[in-house]
Structures are given as C-alpha cells and as structure tokens.
PDB file of N, CA and C in Angstrom:
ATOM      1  N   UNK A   1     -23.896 -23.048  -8.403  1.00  0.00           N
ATOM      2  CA  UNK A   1     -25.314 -23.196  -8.400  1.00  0.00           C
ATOM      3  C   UNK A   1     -25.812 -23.007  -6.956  1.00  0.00           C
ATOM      4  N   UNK A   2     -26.658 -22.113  -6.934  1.00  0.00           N
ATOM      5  CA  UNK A   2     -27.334 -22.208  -5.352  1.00  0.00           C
ATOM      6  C   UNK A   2     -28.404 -23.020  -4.996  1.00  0.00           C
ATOM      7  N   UNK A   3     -28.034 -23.850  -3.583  1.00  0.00           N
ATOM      8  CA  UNK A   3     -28.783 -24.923  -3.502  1.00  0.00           C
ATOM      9  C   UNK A   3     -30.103 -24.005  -2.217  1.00  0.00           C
ATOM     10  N   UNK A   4     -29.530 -23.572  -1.336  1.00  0.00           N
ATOM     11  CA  UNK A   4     -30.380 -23.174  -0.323  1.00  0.00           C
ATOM     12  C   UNK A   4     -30.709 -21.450  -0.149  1.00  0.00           C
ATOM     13  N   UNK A   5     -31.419 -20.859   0.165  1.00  0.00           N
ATOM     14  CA  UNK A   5     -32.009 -19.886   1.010  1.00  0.00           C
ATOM     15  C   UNK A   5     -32.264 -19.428   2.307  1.00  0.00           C
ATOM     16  N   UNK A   6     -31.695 -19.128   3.344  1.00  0.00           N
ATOM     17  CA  UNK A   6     -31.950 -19.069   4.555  1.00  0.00           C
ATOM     18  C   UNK A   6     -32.394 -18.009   5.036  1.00  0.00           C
ATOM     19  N   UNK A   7     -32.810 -17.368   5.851  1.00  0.00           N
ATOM     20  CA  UNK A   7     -33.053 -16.214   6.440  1.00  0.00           C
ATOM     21  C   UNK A   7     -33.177 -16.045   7.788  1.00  0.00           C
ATOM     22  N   UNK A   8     -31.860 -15.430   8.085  1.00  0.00           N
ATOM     23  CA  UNK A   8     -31.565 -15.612   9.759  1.00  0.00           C
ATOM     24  C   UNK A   8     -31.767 -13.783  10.050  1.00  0.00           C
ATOM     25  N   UNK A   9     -32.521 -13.734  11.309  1.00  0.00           N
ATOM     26  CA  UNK A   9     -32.398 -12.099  11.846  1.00  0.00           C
ATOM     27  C   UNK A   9     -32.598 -11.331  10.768  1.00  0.00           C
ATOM     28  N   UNK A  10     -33.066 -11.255   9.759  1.00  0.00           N
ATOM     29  CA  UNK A  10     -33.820 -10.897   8.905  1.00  0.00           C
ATOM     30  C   UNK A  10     -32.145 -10.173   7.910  1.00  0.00           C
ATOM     31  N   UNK A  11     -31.620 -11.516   7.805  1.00  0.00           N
ATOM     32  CA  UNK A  11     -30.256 -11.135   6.515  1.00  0.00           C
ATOM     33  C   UNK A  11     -30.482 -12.840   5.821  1.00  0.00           C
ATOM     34  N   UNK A  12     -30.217 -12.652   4.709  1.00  0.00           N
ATOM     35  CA  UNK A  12     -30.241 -13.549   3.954  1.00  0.00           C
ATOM     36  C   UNK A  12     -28.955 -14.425   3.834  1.00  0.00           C
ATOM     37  N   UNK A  13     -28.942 -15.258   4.060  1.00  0.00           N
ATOM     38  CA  UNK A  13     -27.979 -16.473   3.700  1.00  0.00           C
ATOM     39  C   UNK A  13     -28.140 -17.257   2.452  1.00  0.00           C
ATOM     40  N   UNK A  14     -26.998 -17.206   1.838  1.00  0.00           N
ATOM     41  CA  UNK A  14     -27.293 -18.174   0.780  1.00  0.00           C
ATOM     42  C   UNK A  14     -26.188 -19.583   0.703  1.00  0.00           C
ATOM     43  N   UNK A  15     -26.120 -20.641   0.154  1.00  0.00           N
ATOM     44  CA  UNK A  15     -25.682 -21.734   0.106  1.00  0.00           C
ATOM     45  C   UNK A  15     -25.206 -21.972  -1.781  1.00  0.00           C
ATOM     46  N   UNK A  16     -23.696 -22.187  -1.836  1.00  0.00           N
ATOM     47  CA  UNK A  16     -23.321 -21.995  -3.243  1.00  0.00           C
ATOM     48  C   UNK A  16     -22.779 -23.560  -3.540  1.00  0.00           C
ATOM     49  N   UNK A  17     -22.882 -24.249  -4.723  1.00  0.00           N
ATOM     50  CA  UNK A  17     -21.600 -25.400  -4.855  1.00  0.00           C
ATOM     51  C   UNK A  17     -21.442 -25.382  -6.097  1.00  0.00           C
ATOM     52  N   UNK A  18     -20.422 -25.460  -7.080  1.00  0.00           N
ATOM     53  CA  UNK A  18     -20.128 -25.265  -8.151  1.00  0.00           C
ATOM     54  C   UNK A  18     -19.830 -27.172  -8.595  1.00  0.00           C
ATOM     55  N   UNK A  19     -19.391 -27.092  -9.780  1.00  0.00           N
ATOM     56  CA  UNK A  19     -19.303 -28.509 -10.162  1.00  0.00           C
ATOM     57  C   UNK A  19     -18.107 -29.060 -10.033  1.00  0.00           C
ATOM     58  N   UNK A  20     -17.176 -28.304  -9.794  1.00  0.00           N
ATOM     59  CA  UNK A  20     -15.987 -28.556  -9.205  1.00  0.00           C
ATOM     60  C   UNK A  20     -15.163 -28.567  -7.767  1.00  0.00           C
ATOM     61  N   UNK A  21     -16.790 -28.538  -6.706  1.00  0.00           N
ATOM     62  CA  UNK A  21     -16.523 -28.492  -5.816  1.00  0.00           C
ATOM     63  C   UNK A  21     -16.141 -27.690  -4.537  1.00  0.00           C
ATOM     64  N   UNK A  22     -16.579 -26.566  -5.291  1.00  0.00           N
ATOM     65  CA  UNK A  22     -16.624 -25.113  -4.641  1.00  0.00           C
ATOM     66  C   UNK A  22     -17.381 -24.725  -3.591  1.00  0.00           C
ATOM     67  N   UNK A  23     -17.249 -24.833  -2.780  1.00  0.00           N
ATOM     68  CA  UNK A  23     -18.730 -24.404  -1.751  1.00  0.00           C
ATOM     69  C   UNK A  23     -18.390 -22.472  -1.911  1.00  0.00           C
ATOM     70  N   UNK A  24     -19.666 -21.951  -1.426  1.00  0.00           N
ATOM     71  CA  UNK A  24     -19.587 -20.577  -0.984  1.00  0.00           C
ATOM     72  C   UNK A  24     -20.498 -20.469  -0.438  1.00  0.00           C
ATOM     73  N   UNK A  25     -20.605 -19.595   1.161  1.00  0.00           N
ATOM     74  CA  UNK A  25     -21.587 -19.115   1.615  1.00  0.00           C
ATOM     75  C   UNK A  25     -21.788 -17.690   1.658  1.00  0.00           C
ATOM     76  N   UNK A  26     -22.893 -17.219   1.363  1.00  0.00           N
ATOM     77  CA  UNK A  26     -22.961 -15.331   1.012  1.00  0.00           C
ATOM     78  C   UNK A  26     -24.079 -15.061   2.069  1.00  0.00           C
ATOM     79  N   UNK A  27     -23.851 -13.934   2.542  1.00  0.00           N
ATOM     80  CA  UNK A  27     -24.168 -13.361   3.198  1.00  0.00           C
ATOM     81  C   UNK A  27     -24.961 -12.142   3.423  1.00  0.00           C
ATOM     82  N   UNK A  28     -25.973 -11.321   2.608  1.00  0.00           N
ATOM     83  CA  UNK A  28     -26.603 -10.456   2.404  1.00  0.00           C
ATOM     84  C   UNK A  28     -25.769 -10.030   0.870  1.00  0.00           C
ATOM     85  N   UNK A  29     -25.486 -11.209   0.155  1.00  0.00           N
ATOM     86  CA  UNK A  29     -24.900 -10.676  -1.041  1.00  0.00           C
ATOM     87  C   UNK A  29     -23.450 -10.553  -1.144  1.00  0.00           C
ATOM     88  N   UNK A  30     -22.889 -10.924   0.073  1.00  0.00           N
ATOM     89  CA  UNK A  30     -21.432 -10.954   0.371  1.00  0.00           C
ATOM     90  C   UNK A  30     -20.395 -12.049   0.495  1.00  0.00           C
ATOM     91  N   UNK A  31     -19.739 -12.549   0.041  1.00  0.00           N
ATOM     92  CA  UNK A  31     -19.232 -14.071   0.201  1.00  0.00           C
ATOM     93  C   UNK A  31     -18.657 -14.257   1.459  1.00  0.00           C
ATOM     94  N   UNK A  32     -19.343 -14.705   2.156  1.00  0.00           N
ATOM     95  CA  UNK A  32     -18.485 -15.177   3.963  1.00  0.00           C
ATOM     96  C   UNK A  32     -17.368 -15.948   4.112  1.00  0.00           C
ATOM     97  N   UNK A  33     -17.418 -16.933   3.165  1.00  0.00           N
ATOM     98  CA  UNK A  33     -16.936 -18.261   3.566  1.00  0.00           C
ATOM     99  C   UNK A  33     -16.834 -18.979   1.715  1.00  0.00           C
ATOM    100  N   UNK A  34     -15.886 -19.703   1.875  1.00  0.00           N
ATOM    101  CA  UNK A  34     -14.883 -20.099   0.855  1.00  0.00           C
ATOM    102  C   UNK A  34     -14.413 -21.455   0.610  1.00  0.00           C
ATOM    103  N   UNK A  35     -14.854 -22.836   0.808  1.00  0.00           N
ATOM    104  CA  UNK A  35     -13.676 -23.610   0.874  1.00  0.00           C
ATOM    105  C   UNK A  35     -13.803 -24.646  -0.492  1.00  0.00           C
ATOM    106  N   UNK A  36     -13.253 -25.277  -0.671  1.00  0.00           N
ATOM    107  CA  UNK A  36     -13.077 -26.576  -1.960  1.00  0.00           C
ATOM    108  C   UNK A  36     -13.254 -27.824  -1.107  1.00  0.00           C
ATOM    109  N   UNK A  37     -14.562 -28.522  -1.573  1.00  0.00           N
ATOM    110  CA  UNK A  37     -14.771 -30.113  -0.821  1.00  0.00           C
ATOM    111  C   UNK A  37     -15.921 -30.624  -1.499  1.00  0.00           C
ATOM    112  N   UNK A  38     -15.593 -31.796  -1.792  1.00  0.00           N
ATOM    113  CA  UNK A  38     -16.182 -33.029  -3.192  1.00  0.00           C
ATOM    114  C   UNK A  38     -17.622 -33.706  -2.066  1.00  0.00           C
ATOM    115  N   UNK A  39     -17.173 -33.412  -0.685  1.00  0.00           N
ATOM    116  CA  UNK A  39     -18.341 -34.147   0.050  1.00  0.00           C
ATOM    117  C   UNK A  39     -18.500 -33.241   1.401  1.00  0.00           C
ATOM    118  N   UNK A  40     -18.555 -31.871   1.735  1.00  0.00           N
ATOM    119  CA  UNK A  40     -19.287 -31.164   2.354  1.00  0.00           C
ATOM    120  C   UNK A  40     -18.187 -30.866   3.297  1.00  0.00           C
ATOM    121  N   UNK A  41     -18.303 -29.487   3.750  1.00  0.00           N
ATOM    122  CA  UNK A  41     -17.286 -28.970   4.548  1.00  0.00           C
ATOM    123  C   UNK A  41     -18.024 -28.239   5.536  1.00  0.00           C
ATOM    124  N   UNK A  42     -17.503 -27.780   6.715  1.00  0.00           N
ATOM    125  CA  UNK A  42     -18.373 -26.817   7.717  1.00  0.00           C
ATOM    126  C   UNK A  42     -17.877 -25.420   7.589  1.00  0.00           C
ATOM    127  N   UNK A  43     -18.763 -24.319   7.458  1.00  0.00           N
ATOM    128  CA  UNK A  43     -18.539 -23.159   7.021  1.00  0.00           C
ATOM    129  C   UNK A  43     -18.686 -22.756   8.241  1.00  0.00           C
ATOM    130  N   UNK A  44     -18.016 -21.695   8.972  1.00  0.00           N
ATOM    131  CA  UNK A  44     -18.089 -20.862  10.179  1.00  0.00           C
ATOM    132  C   UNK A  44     -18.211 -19.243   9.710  1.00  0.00           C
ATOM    133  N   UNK A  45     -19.465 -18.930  10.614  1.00  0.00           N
ATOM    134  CA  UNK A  45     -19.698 -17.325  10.375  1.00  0.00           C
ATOM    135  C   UNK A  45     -20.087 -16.489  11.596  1.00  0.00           C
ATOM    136  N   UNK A  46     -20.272 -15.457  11.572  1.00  0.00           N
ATOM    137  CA  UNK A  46     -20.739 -14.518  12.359  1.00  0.00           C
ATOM    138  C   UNK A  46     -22.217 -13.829  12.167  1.00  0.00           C
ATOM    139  N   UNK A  47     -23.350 -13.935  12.559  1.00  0.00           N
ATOM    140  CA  UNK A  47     -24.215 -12.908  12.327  1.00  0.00           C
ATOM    141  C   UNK A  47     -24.337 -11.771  13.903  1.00  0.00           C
ATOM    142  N   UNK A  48     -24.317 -10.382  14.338  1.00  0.00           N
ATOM    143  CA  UNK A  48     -24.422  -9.778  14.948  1.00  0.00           C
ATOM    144  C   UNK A  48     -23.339 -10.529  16.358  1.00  0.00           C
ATOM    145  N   UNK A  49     -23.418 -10.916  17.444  1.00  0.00           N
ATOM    146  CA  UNK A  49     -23.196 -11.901  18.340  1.00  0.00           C
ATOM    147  C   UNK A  49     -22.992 -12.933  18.533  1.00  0.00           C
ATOM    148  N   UNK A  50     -23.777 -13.668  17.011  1.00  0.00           N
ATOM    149  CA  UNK A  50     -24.016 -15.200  17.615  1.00  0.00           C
ATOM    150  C   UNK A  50     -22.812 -16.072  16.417  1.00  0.00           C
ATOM    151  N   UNK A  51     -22.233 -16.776  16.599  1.00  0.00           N
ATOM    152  CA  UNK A  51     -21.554 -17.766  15.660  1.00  0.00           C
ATOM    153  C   UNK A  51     -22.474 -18.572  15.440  1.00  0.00           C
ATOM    154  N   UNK A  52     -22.187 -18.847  13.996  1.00  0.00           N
ATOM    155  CA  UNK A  52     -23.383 -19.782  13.078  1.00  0.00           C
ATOM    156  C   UNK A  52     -22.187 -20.635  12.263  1.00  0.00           C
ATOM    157  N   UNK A  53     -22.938 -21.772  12.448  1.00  0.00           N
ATOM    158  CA  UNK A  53     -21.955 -23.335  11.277  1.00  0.00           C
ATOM    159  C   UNK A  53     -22.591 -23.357  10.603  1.00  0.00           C
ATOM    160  N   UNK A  54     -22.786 -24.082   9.209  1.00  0.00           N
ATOM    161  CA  UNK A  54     -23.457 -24.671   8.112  1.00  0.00           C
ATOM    162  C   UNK A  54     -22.559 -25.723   7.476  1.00  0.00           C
ATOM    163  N   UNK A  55     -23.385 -26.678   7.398  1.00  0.00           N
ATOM    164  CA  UNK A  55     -22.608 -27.923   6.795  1.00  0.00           C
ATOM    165  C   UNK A  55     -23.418 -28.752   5.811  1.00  0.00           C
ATOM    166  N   UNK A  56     -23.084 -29.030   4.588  1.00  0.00           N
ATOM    167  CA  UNK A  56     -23.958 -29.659   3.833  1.00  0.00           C
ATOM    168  C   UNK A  56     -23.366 -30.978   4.483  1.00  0.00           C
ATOM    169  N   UNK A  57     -24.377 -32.150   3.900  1.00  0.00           N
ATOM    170  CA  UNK A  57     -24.234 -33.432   3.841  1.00  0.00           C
ATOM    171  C   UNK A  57     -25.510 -33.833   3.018  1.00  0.00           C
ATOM    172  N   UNK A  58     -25.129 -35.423   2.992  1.00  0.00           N
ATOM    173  CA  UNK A  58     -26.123 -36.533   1.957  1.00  0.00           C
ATOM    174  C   UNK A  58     -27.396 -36.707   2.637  1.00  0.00           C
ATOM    175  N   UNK A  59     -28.287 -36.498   2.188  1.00  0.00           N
ATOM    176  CA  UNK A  59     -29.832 -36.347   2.268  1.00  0.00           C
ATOM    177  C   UNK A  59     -30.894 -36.659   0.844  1.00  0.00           C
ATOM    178  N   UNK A  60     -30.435 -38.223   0.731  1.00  0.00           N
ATOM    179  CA  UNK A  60     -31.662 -38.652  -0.103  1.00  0.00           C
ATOM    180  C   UNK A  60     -33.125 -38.580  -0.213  1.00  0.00           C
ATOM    181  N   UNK A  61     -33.335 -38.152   0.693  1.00  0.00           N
ATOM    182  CA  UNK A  61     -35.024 -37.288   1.100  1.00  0.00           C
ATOM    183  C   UNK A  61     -34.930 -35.755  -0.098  1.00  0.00           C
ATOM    184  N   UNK A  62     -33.891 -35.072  -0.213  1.00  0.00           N
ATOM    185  CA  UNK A  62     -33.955 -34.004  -0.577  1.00  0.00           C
ATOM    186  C   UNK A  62     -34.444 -33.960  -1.837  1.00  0.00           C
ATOM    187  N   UNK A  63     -34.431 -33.055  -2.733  1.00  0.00           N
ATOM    188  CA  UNK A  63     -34.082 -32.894  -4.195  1.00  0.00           C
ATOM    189  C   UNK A  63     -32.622 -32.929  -5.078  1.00  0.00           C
ATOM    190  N   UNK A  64     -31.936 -32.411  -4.232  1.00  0.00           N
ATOM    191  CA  UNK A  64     -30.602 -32.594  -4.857  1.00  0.00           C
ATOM    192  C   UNK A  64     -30.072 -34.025  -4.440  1.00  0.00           C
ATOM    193  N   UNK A  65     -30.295 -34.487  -3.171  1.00  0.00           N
ATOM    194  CA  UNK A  65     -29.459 -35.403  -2.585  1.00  0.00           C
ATOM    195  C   UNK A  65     -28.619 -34.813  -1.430  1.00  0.00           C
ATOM    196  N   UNK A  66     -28.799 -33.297  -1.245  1.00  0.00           N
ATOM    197  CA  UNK A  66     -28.420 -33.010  -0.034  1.00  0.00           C
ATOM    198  C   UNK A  66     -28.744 -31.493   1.027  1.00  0.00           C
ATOM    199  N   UNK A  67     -28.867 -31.949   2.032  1.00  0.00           N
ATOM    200  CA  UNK A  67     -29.703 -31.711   2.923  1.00  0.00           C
ATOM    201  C   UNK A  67     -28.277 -30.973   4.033  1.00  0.00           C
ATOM    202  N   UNK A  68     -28.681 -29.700   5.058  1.00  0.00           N
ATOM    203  CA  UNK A  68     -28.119 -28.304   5.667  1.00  0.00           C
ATOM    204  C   UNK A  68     -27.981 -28.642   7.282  1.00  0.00           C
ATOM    205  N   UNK A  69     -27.322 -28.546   7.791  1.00  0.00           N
ATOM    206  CA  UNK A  69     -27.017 -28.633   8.950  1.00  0.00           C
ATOM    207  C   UNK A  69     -26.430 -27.485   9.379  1.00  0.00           C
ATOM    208  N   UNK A  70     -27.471 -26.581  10.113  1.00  0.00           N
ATOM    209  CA  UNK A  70     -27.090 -25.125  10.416  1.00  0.00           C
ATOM    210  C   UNK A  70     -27.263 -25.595  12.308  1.00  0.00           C
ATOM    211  N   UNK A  71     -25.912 -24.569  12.847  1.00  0.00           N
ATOM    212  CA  UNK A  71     -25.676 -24.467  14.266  1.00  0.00           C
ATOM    213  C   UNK A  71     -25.928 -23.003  14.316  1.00  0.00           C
ATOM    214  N   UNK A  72     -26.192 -22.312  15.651  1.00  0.00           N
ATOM    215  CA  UNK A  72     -25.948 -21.038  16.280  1.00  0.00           C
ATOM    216  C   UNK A  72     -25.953 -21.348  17.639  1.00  0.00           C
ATOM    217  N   UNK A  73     -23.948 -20.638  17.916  1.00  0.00           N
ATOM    218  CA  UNK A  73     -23.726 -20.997  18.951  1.00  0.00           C
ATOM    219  C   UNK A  73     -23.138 -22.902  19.698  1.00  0.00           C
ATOM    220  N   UNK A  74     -23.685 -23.194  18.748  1.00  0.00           N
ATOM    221  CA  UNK A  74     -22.940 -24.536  18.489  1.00  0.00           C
ATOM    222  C   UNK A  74     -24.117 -25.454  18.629  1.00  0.00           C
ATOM    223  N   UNK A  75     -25.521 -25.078  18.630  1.00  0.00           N
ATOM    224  CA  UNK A  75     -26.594 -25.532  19.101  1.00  0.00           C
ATOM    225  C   UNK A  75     -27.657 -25.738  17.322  1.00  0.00           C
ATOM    226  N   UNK A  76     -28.234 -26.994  17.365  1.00  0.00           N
ATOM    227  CA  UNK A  76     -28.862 -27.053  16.044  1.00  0.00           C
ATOM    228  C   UNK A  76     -29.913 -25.902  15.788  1.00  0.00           C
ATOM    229  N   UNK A  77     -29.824 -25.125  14.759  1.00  0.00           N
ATOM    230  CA  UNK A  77     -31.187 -24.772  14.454  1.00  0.00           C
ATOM    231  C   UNK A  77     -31.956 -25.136  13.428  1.00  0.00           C
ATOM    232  N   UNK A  78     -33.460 -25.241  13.789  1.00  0.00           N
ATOM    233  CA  UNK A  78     -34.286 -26.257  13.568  1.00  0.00           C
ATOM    234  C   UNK A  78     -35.219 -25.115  12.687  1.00  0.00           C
ATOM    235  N   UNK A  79     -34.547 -24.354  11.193  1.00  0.00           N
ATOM    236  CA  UNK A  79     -35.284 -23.352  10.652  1.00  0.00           C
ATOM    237  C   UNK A  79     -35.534 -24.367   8.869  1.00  0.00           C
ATOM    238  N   UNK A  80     -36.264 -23.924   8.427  1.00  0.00           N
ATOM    239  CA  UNK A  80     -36.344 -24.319   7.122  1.00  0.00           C
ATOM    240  C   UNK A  80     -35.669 -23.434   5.983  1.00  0.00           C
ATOM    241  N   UNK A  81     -35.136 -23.627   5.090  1.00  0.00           N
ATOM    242  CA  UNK A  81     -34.877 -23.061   4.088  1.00  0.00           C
ATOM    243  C   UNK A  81     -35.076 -22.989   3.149  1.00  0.00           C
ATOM    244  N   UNK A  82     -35.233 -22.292   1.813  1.00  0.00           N
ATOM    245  CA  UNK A  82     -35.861 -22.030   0.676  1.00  0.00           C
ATOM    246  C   UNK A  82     -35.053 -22.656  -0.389  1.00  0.00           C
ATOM    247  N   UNK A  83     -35.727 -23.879  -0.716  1.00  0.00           N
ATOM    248  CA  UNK A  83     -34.771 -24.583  -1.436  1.00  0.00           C
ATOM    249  C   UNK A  83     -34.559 -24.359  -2.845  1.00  0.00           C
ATOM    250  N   UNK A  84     -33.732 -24.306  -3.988  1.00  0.00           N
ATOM    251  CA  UNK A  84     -33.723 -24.076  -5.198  1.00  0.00           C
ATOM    252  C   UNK A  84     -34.365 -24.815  -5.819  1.00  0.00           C
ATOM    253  N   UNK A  85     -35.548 -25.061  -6.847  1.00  0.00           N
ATOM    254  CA  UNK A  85     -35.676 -25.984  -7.550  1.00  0.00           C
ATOM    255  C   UNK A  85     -34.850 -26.398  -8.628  1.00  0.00           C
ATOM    256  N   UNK A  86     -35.046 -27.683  -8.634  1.00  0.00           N
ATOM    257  CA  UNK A  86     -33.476 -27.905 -10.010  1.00  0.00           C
ATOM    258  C   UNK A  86     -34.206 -28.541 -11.407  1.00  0.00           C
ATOM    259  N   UNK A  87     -33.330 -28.054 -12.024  1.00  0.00           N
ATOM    260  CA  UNK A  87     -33.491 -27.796 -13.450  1.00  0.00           C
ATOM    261  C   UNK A  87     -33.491 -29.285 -14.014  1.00  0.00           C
ATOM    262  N   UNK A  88     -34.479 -29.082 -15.097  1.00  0.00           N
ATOM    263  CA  UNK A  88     -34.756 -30.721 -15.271  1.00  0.00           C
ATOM    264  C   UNK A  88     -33.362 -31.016 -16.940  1.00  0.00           C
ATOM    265  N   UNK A  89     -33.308 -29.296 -17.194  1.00  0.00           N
ATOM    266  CA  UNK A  89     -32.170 -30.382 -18.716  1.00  0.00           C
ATOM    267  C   UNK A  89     -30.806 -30.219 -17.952  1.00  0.00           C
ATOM    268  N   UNK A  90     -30.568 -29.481 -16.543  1.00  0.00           N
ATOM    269  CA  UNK A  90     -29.088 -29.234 -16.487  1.00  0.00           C
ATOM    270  C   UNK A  90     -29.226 -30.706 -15.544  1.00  0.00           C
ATOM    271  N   UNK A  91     -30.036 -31.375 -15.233  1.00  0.00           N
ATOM    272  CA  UNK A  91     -30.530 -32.809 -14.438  1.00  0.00           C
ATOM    273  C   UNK A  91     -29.753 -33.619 -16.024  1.00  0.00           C
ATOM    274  N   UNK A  92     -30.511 -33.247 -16.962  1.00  0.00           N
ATOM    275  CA  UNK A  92     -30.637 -34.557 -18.100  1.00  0.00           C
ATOM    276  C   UNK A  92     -29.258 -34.455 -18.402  1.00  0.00           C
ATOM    277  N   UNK A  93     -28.670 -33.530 -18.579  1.00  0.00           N
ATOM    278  CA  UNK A  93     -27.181 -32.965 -19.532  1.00  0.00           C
ATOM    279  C   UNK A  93     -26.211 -33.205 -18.317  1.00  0.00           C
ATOM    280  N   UNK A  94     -26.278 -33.771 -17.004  1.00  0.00           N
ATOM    281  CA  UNK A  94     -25.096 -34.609 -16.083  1.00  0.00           C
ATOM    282  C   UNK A  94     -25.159 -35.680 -16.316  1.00  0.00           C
ATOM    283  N   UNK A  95     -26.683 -36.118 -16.467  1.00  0.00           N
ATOM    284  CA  UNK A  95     -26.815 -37.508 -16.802  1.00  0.00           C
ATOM    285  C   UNK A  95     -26.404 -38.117 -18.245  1.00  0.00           C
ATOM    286  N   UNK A  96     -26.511 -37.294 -18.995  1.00  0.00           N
ATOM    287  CA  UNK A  96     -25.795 -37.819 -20.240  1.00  0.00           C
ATOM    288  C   UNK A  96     -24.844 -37.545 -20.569  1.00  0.00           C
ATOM    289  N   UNK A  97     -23.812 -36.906 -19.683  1.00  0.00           N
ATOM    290  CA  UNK A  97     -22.527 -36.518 -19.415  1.00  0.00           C
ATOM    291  C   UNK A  97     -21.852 -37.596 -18.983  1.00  0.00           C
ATOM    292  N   UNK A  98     -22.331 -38.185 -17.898  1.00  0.00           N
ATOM    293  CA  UNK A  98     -21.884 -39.220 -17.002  1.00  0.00           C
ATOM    294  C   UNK A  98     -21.844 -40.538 -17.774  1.00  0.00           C
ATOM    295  N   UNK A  99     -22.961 -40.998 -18.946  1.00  0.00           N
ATOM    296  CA  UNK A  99     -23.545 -41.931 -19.277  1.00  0.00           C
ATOM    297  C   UNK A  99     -22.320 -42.097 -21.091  1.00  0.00           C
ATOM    298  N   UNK A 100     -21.854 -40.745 -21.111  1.00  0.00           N
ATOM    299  CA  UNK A 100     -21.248 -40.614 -22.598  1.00  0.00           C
ATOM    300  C   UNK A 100     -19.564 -40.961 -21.649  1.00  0.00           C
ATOM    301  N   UNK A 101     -19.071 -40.683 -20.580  1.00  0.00           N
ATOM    302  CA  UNK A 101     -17.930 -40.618 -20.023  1.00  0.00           C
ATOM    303  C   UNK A 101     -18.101 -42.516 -19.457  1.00  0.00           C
ATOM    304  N   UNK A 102     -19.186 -42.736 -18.356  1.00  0.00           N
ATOM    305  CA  UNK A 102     -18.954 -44.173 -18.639  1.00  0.00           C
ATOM    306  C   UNK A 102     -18.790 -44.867 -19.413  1.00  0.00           C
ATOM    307  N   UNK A 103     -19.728 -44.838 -20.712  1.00  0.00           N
ATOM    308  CA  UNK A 103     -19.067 -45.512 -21.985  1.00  0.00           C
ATOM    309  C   UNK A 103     -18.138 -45.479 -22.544  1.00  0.00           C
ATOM    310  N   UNK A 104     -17.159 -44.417 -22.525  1.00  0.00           N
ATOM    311  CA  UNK A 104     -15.956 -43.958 -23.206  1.00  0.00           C
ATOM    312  C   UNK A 104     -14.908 -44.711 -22.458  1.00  0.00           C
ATOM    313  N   UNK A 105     -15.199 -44.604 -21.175  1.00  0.00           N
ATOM    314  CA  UNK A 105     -14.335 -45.412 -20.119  1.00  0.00           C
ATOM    315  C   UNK A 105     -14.080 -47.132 -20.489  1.00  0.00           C
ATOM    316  N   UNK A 106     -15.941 -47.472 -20.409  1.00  0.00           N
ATOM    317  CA  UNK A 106     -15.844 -49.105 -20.586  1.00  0.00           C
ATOM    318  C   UNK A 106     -15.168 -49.418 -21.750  1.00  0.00           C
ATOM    319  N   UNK A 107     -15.563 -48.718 -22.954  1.00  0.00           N
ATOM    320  CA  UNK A 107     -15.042 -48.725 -24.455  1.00  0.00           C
ATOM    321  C   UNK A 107     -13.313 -49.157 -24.183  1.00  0.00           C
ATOM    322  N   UNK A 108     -13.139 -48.128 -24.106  1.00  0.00           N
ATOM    323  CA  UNK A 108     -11.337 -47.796 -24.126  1.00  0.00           C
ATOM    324  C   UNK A 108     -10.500 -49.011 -22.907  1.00  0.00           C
ATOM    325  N   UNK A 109     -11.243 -49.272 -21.787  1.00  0.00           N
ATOM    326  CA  UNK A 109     -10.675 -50.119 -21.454  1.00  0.00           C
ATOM    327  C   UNK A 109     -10.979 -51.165 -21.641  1.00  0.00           C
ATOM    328  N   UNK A 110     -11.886 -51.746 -22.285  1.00  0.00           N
ATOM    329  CA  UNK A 110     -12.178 -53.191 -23.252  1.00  0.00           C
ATOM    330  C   UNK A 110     -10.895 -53.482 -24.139  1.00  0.00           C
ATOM    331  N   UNK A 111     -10.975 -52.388 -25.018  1.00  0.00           N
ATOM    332  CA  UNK A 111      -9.896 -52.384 -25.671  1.00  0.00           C
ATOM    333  C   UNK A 111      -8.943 -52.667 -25.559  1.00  0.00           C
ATOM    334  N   UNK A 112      -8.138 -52.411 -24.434  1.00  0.00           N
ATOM    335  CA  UNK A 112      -6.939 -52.489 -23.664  1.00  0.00           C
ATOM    336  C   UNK A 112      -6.778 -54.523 -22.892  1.00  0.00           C
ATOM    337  N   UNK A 113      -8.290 -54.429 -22.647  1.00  0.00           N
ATOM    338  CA  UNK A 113      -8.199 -55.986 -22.232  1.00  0.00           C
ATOM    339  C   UNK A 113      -7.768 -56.930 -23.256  1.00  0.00           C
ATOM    340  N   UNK A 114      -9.133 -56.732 -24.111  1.00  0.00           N
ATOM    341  CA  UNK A 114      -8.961 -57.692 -25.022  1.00  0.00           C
ATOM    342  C   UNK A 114      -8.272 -57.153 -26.266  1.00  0.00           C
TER     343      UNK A 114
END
C-alpha cells in the first residue's frame, strides 16, 4: 500500500509498506530500495549527487499513525509530501480482523484455563 508521495528535483518518490512488513521505496517508477521491518527501517538512495535517507516512524498526528523522515546529504529536509488517503472499509476489515483474531485467542485460551 502506498503511504507517501514525494517530489524531489522534479522525480517522484514514492513510499510502499505491505502488511507483512515490506517496505519499498520507488523511484520514478523504479524500486530503489527493499527491506522487511514490522517498525520502520532507513532506506538509502541516490538522486543525481546528493544521497537521500527516508525513514518511516510513529506519528500519531498522522492518518495512518506514521509520519517520514527524509535526509539529503545527511541533513533534514523540511518538504511535505502527498499523503495517501486511507480507505475507510480496508480501515474497518483490519479492525474486524484484529477484533475476530482477539476473540479467537481469548476464546481458546479460556478454554485451556478453565
């Protein structure tokens, strides 16, 4: 699912995380960067000269819950990005994912107690 939009030097950046924890960062349509992390990893890239970081982290201000920490050069940049809006049934259908798996959990280990 893509969370962000960026637009650096007039190439597009994009920001990927799958539900299993996938990050990807693309690059004018190109996948840059690759890694697997449950709570945010730092992506290292190249545009023309300059080295650029991106790092998600937790940002309860956001919409998702998380919020971009972009470097160039190792220095913050202070750009905005085009955020995805998120979907209100793929919102409802985690939540009642989560809510059918907690119960199944409490259920089954009740059981086991008593």
């Amino acid at each position: 699912m893509k969370y962000i939009t960026y637009t650096i030097e007039d190439q597009t950046l994009e920001f990927y995380n799958s539900i299993l924890g996938r990050e990807s960062v693309v690059l004018n349509g190109k996948k840059i960067s690759e890694k697997r992390s449950f709570f945010g990893t730092e992506h290292y890239f190249t545009i023309g000269e300059d080295n650029y970081s991106i790092r998600p982290s937790l940002d309860f201000s956001s919409i998702w819950g998380i919020g971009f920490k972009l470097h160039r050069n190792g220095l913050p940049l202070n750009i905005s990005g085009q955020r995805v809006k998120k979907n209100k049934w793929m919102v409802l259908a985690f939540v009642l994912a989560g809510l059918a798996i907690g119960f199944s959990v409490g259920y089954y280990t009740a059981l086991l107690i008593f």
